[in-house]
Each structure stands twice: as C-alpha cells, then as structure tokens.
N, C-alpha and C. Protein backbone atom coordinates (compact mmCIF):
# COMPACT_ATOMS: atom_id res chain seq x y z
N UNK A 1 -38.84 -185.05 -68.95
CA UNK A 1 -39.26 -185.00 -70.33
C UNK A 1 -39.43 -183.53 -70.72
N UNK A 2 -39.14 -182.98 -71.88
CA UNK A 2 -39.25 -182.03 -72.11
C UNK A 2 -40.11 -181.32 -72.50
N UNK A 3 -40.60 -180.19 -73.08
CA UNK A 3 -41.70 -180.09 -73.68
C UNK A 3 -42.02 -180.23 -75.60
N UNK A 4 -40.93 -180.52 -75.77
CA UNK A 4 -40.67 -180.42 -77.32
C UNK A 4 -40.94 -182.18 -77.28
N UNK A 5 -41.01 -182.59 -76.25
CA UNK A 5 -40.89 -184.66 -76.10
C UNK A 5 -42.40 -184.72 -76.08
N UNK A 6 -42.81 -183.68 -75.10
CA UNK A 6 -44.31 -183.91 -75.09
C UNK A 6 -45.09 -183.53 -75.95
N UNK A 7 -44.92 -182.54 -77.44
CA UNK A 7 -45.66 -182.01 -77.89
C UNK A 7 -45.34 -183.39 -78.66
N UNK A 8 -44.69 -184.09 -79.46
CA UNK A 8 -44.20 -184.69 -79.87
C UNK A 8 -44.72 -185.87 -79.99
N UNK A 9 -45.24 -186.35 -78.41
CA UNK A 9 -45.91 -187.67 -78.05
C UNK A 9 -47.48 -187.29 -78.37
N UNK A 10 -47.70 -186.19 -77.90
CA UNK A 10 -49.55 -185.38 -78.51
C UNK A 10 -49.78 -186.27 -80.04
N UNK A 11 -48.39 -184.92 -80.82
CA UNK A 11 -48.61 -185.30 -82.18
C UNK A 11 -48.89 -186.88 -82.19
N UNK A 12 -48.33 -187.76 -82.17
CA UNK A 12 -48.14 -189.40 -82.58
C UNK A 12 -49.66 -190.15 -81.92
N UNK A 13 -49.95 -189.65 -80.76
CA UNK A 13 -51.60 -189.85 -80.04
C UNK A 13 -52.65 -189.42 -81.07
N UNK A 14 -52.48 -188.17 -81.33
CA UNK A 14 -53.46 -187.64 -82.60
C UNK A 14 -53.45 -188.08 -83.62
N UNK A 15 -52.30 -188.51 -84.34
CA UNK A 15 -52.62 -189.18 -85.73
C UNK A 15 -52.70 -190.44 -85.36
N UNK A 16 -52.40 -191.22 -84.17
CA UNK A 16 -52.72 -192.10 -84.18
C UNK A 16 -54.38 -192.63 -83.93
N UNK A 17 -54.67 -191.91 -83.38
CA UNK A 17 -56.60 -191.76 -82.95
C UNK A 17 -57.13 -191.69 -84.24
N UNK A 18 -56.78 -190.27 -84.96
CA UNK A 18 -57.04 -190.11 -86.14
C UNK A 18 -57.28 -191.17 -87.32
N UNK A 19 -55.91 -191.84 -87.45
CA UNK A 19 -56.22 -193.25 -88.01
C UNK A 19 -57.37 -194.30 -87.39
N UNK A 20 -57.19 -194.94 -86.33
CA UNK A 20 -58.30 -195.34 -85.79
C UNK A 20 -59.34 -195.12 -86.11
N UNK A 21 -59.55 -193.80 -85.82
CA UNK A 21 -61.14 -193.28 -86.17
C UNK A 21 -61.59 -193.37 -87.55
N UNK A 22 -60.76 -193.50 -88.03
CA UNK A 22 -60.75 -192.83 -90.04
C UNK A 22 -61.17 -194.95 -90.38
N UNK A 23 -60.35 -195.58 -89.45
CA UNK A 23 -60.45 -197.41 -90.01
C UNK A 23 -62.07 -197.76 -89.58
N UNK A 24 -62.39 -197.30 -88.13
CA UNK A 24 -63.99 -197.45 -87.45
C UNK A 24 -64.90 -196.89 -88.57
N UNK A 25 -64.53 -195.52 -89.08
CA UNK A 25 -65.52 -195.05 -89.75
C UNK A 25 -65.55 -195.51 -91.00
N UNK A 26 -64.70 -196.11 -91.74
CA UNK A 26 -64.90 -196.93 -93.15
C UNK A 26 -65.08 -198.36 -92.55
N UNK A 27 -65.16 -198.68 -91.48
CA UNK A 27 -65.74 -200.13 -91.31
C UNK A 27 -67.23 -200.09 -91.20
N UNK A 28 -67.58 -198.93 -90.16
CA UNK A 28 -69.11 -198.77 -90.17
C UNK A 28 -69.86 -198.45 -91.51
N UNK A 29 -69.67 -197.68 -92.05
CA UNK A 29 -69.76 -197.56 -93.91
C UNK A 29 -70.12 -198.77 -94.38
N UNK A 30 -69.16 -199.36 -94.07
CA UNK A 30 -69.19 -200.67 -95.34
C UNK A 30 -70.06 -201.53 -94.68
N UNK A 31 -70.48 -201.53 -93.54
CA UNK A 31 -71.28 -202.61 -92.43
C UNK A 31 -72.88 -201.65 -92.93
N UNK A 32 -72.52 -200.38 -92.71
CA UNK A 32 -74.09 -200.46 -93.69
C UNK A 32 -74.18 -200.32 -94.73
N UNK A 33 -73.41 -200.44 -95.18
CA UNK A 33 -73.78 -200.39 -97.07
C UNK A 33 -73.53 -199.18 -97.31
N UNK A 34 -73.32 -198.44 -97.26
CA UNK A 34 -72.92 -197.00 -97.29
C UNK A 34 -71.73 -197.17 -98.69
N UNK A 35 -70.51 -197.68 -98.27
CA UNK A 35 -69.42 -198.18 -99.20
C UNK A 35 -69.55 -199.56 -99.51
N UNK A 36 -68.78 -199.66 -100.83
CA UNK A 36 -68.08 -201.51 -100.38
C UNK A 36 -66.83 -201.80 -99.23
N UNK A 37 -67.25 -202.82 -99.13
CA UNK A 37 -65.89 -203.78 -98.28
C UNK A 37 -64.92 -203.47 -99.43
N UNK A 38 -64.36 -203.53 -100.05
CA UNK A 38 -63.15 -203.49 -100.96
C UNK A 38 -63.00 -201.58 -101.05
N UNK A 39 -63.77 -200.70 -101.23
CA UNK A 39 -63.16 -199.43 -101.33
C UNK A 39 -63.01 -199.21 -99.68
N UNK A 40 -63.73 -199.87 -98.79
CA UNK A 40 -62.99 -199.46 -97.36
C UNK A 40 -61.61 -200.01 -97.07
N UNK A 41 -61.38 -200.93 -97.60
CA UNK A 41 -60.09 -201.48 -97.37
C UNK A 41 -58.96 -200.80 -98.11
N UNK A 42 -59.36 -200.58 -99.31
CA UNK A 42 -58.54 -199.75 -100.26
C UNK A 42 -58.32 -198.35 -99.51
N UNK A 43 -59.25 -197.49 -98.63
CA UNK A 43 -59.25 -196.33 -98.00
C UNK A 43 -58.48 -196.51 -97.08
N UNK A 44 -58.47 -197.76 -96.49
CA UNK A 44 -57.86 -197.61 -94.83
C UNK A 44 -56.13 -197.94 -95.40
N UNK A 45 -55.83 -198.02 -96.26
CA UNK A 45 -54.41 -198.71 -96.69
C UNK A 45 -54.53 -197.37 -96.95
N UNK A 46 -54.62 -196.22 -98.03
CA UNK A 46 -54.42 -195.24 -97.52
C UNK A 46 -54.13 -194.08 -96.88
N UNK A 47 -55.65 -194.20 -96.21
CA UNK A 47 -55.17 -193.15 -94.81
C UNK A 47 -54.64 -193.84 -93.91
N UNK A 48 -53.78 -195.04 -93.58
CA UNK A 48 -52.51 -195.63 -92.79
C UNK A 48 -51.22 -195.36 -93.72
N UNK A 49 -51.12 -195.27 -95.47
CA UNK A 49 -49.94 -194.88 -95.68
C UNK A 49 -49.96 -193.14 -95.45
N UNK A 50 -50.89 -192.55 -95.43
CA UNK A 50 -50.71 -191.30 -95.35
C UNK A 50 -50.32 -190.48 -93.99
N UNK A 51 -51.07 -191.29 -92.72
CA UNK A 51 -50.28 -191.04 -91.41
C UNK A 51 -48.87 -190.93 -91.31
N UNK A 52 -48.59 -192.68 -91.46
CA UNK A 52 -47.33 -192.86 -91.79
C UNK A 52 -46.46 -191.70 -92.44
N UNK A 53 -46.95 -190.99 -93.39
CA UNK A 53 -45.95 -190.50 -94.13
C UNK A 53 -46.16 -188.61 -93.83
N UNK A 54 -46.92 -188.59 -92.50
CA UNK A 54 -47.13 -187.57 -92.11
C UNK A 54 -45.91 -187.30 -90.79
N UNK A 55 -45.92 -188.45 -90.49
CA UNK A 55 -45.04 -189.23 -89.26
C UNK A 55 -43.42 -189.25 -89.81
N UNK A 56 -43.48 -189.74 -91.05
CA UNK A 56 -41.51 -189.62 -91.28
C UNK A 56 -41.56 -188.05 -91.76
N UNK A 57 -42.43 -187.51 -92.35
CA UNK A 57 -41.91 -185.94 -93.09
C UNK A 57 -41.93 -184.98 -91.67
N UNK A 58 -42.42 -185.35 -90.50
CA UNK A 58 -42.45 -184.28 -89.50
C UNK A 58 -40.94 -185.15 -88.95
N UNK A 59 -40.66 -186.40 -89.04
CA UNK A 59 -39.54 -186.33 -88.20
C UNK A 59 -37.89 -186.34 -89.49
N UNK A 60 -38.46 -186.06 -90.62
CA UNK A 60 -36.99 -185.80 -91.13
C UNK A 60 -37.10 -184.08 -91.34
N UNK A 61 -38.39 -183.04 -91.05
CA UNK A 61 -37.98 -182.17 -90.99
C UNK A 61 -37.36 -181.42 -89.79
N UNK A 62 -37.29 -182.39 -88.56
CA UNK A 62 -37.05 -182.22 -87.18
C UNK A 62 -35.54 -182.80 -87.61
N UNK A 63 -35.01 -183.31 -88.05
CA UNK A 63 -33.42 -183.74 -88.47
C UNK A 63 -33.17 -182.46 -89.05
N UNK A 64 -33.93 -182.42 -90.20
CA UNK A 64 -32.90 -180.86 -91.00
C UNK A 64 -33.00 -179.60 -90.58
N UNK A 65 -33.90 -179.43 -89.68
CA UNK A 65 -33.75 -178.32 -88.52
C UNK A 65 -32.53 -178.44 -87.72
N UNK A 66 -32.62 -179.47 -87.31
CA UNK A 66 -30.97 -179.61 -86.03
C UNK A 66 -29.86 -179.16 -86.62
C-alpha cells in the first residue's frame, strides 16, 4: 500500500468519526433538551450531506490532478 493509499484511508476514518461524533452529539442535545428532535435530524442530514460532499470534491480533485 502506498502512502498516498494510506493518507487517503486516514482522510475517510476522520470524516468518518467526525460524522459519527457530529450524529452522537445532536442526539445527546436533543435527549436533553438542549435542541429539538426535528432540528437534530435536520442537522445530521446535513453534516452527512456535507461529509459526503467533502469526500467526492477531494476525490474529483485527485482525478483532475492526474
């Protein structure tokens, strides 16, 4: 594996934790009242489309580099 494979797999671990952590922490919110149930859900759709779209713009700028 290379090292450009491994930095690669980091990245996708980190935003993937990242998300995780970001869904736990608007669940705990809304479990104490902190938020509603409906703006945590609305948040976590969100910051999951925003990973996501952190995830295709790093790999179509890794295409137009090549």
């Amino acid at each position: 594996m290379t090292a450009e494979a491994k930095e690669r797999g980091r990245l996708r671990l980190a935003l993937f934790l990242l998300g995780v952590a970001g869904w736990l922490s608007l669940g705990l919110a809304a479990q104490l009242g902190l938020i509603s149930w409906e703006f945590a859900r609305q948040a976590g759709v969100v910051l999951s489309l925003l990973v996501f779209a952190i995830l295709i713009a790093r790999s179509l700028l890794r295409r137009v580099r090549s």
